[in-house]
PDB file of N, CA and C in Angstrom:
ATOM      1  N   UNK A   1      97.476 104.954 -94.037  1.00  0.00           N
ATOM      2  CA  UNK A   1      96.617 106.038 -94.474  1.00  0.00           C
ATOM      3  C   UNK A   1      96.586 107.108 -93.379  1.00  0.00           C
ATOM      4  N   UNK A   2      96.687 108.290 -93.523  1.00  0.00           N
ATOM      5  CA  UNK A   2      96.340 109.294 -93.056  1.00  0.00           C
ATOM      6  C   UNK A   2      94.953 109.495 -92.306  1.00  0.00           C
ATOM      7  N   UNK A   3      95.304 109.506 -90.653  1.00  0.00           N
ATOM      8  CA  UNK A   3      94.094 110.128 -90.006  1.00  0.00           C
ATOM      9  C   UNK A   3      93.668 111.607 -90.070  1.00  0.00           C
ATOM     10  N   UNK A   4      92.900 111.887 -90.883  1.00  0.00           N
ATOM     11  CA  UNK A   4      92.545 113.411 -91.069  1.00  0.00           C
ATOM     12  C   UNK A   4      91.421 113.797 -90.601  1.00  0.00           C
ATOM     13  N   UNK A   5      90.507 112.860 -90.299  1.00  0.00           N
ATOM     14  CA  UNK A   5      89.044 112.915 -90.277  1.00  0.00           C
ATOM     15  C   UNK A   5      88.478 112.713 -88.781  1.00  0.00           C
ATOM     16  N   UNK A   6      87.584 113.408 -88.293  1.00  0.00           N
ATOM     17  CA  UNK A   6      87.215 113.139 -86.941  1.00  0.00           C
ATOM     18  C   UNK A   6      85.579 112.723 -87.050  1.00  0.00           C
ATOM     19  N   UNK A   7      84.802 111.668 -85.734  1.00  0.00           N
ATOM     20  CA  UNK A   7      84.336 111.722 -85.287  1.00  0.00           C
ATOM     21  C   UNK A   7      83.888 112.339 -84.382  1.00  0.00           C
ATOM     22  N   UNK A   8      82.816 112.450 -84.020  1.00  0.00           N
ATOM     23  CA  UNK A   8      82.054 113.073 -82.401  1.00  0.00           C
ATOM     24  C   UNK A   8      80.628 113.016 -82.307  1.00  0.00           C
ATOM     25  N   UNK A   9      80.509 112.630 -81.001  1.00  0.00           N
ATOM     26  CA  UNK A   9      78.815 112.419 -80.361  1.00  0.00           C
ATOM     27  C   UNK A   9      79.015 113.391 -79.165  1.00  0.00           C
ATOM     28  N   UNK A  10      77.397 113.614 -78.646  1.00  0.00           N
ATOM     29  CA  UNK A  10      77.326 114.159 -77.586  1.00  0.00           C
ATOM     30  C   UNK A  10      76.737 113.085 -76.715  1.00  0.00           C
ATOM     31  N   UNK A  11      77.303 112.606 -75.339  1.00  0.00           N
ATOM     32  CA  UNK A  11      76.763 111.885 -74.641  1.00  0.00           C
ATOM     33  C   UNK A  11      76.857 112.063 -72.910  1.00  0.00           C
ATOM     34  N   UNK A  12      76.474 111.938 -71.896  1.00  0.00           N
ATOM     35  CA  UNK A  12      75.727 112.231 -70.718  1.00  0.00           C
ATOM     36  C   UNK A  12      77.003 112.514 -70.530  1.00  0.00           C
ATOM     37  N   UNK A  13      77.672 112.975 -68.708  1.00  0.00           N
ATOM     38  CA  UNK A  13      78.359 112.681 -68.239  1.00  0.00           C
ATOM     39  C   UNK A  13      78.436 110.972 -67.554  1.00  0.00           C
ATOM     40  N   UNK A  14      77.254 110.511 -66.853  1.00  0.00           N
ATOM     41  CA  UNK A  14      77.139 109.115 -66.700  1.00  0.00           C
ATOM     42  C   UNK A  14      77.992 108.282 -67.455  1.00  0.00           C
ATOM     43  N   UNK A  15      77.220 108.161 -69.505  1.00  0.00           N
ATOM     44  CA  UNK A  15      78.166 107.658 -70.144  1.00  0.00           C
ATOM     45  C   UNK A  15      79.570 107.564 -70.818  1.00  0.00           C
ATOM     46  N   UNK A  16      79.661 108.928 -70.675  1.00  0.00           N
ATOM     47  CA  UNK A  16      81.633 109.533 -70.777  1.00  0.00           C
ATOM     48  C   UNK A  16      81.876 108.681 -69.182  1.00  0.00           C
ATOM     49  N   UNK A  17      82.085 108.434 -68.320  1.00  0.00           N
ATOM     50  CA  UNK A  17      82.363 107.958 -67.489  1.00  0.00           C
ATOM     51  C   UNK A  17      82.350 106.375 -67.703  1.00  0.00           C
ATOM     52  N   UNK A  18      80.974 105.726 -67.952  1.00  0.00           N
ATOM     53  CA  UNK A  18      81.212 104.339 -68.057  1.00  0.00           C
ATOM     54  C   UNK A  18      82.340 104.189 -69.145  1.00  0.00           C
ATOM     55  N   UNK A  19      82.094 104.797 -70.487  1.00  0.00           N
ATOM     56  CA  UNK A  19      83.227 104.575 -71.586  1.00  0.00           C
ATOM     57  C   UNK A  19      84.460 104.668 -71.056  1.00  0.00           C
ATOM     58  N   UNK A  20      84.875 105.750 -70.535  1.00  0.00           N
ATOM     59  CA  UNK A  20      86.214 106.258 -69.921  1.00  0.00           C
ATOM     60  C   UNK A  20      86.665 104.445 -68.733  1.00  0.00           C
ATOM     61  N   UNK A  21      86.164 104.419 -68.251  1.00  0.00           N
ATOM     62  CA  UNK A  21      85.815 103.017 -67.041  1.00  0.00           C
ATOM     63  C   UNK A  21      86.324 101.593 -68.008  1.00  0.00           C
ATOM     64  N   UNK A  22      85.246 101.945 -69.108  1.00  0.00           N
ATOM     65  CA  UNK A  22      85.374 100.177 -70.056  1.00  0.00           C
ATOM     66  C   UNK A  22      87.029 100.749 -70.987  1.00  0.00           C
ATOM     67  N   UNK A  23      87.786 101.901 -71.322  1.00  0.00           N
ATOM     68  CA  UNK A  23      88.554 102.368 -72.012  1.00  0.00           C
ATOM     69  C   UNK A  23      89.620 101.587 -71.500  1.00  0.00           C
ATOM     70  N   UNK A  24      89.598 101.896 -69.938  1.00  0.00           N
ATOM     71  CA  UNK A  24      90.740 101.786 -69.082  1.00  0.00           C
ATOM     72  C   UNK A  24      90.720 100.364 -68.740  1.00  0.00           C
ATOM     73  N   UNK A  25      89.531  99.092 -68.874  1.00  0.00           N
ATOM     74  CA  UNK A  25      89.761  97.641 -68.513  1.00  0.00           C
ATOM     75  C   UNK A  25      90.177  97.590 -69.691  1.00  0.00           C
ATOM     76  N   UNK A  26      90.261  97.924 -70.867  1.00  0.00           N
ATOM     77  CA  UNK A  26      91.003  97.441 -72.003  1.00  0.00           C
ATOM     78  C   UNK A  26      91.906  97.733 -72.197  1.00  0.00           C
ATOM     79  N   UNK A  27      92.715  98.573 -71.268  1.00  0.00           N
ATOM     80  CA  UNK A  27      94.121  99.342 -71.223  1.00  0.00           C
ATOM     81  C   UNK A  27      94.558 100.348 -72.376  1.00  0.00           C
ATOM     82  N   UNK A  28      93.345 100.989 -72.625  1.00  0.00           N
ATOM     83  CA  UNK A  28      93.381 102.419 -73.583  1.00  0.00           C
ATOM     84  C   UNK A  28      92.564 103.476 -72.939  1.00  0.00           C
ATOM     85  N   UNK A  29      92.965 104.725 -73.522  1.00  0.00           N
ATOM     86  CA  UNK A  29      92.417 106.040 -73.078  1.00  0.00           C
ATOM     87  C   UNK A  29      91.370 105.899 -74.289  1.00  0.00           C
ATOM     88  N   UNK A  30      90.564 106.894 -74.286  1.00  0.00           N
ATOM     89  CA  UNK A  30      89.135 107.301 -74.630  1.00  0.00           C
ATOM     90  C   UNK A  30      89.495 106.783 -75.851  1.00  0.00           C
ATOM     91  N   UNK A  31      90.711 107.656 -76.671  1.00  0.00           N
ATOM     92  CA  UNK A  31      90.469 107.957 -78.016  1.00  0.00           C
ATOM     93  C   UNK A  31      90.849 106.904 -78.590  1.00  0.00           C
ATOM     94  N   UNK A  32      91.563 105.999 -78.026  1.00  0.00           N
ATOM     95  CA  UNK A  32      92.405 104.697 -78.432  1.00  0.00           C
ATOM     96  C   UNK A  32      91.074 103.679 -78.367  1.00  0.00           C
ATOM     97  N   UNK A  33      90.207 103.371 -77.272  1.00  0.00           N
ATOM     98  CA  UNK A  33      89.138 102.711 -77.457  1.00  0.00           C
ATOM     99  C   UNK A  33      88.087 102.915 -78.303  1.00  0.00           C
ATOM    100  N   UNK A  34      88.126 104.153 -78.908  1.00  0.00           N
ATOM    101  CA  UNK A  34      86.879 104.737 -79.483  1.00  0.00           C
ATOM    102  C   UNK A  34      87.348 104.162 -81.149  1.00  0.00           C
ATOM    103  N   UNK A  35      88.484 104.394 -81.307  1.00  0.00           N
ATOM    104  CA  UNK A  35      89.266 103.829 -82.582  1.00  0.00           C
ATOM    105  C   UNK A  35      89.113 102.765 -82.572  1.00  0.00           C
ATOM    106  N   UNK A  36      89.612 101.801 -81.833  1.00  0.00           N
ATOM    107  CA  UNK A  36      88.753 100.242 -81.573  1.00  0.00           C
ATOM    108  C   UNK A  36      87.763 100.020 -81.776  1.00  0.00           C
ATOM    109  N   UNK A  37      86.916 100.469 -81.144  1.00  0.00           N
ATOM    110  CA  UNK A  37      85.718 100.286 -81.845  1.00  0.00           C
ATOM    111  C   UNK A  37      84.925 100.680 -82.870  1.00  0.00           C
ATOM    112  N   UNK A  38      85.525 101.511 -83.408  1.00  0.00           N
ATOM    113  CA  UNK A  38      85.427 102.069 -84.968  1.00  0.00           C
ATOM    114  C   UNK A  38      85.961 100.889 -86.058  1.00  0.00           C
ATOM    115  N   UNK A  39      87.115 100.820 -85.954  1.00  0.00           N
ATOM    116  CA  UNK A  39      87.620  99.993 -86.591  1.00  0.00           C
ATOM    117  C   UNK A  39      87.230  98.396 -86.406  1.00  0.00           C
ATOM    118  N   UNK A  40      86.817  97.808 -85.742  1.00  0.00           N
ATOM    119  CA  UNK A  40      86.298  96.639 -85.202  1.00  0.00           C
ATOM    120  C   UNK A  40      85.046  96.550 -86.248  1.00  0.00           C
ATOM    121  N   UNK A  41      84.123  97.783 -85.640  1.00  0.00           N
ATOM    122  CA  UNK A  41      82.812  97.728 -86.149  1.00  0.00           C
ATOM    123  C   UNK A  41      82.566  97.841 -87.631  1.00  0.00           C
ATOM    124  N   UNK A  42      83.577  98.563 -88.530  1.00  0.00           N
ATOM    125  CA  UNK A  42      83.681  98.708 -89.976  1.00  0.00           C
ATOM    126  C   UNK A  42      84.344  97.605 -90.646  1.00  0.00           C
ATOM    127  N   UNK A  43      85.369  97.163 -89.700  1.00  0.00           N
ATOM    128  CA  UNK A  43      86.149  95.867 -90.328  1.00  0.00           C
ATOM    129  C   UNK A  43      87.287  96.483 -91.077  1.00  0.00           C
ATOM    130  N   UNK A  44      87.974  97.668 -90.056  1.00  0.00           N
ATOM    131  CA  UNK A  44      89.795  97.999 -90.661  1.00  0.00           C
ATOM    132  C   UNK A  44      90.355  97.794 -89.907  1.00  0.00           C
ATOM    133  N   UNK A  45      91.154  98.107 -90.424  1.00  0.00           N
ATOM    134  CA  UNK A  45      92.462  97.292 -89.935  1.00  0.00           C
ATOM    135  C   UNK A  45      93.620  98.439 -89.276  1.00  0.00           C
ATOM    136  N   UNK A  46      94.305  98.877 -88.572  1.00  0.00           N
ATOM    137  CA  UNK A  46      94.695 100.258 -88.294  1.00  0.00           C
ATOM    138  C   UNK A  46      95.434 100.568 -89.708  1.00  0.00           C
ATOM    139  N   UNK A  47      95.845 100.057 -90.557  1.00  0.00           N
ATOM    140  CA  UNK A  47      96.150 101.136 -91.522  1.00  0.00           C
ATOM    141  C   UNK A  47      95.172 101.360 -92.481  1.00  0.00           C
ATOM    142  N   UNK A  48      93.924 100.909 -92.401  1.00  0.00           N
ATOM    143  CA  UNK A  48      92.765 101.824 -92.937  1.00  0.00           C
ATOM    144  C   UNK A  48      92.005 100.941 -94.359  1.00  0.00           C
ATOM    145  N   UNK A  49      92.461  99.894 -94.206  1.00  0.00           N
ATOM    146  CA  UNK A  49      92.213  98.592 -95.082  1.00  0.00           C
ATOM    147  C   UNK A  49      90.930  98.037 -95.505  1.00  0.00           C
ATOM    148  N   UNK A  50      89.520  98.763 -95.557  1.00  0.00           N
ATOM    149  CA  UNK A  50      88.526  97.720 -94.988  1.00  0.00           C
ATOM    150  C   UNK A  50      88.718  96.239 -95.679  1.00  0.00           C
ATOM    151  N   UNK A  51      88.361  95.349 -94.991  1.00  0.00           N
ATOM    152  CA  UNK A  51      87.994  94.299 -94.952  1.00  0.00           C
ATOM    153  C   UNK A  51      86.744  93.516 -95.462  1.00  0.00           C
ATOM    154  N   UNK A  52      85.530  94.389 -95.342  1.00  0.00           N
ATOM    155  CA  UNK A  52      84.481  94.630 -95.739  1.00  0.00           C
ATOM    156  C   UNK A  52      83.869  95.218 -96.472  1.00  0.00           C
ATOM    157  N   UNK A  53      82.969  95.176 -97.571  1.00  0.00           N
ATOM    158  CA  UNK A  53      82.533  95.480 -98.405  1.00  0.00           C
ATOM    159  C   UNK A  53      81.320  96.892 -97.392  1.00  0.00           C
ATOM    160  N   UNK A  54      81.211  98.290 -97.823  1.00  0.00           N
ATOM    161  CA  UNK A  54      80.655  98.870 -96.906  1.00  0.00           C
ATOM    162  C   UNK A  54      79.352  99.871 -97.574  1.00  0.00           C
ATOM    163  N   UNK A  55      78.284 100.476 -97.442  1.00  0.00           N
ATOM    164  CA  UNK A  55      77.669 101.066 -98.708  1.00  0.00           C
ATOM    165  C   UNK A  55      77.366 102.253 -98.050  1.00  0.00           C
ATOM    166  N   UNK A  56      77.463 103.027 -99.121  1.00  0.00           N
ATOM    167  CA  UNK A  56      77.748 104.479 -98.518  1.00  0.00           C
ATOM    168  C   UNK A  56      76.706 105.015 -98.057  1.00  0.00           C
ATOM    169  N   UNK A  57      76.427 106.134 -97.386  1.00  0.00           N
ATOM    170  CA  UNK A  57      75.076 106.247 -96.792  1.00  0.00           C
ATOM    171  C   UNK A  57      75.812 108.031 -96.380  1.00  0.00           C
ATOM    172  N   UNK A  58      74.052 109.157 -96.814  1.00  0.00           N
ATOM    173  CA  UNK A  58      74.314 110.507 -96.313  1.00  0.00           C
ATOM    174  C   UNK A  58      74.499 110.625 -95.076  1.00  0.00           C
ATOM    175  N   UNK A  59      75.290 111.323 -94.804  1.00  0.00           N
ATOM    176  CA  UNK A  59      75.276 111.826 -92.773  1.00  0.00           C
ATOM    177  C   UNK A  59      73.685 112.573 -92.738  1.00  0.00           C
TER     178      UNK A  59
END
């Protein structure tokens, strides 16, 4: 499936740093960990599979 869609938060410099820190013990850059844990937390799979039953909710 096609990545078309972005995320984004605003968060300290402190925590861009710890993230950036925990990115790199997992041997990924920001955006590669941040996908990890996207996908982890929803239950896909990298080609975009969920796994999980999920219920939709307004932003």
């Amino acid at each position: 499936m096609e990545r078309s869609e972005r995320l984004a938060t605003s968060v300290t410099p402190d925590t861009k740093q710890m993230f950036r820190v925990r990115a790199a013990e997992n041997g990924m850059n920001m955006s590669e960990y941040l996908r990890h844990l996207v996908h982890e937390d929803i239950g896909e799979g990298p080609e975009g599979n969920s796994a999980k039953a999920t219920a939709a909710t307004a932003d």
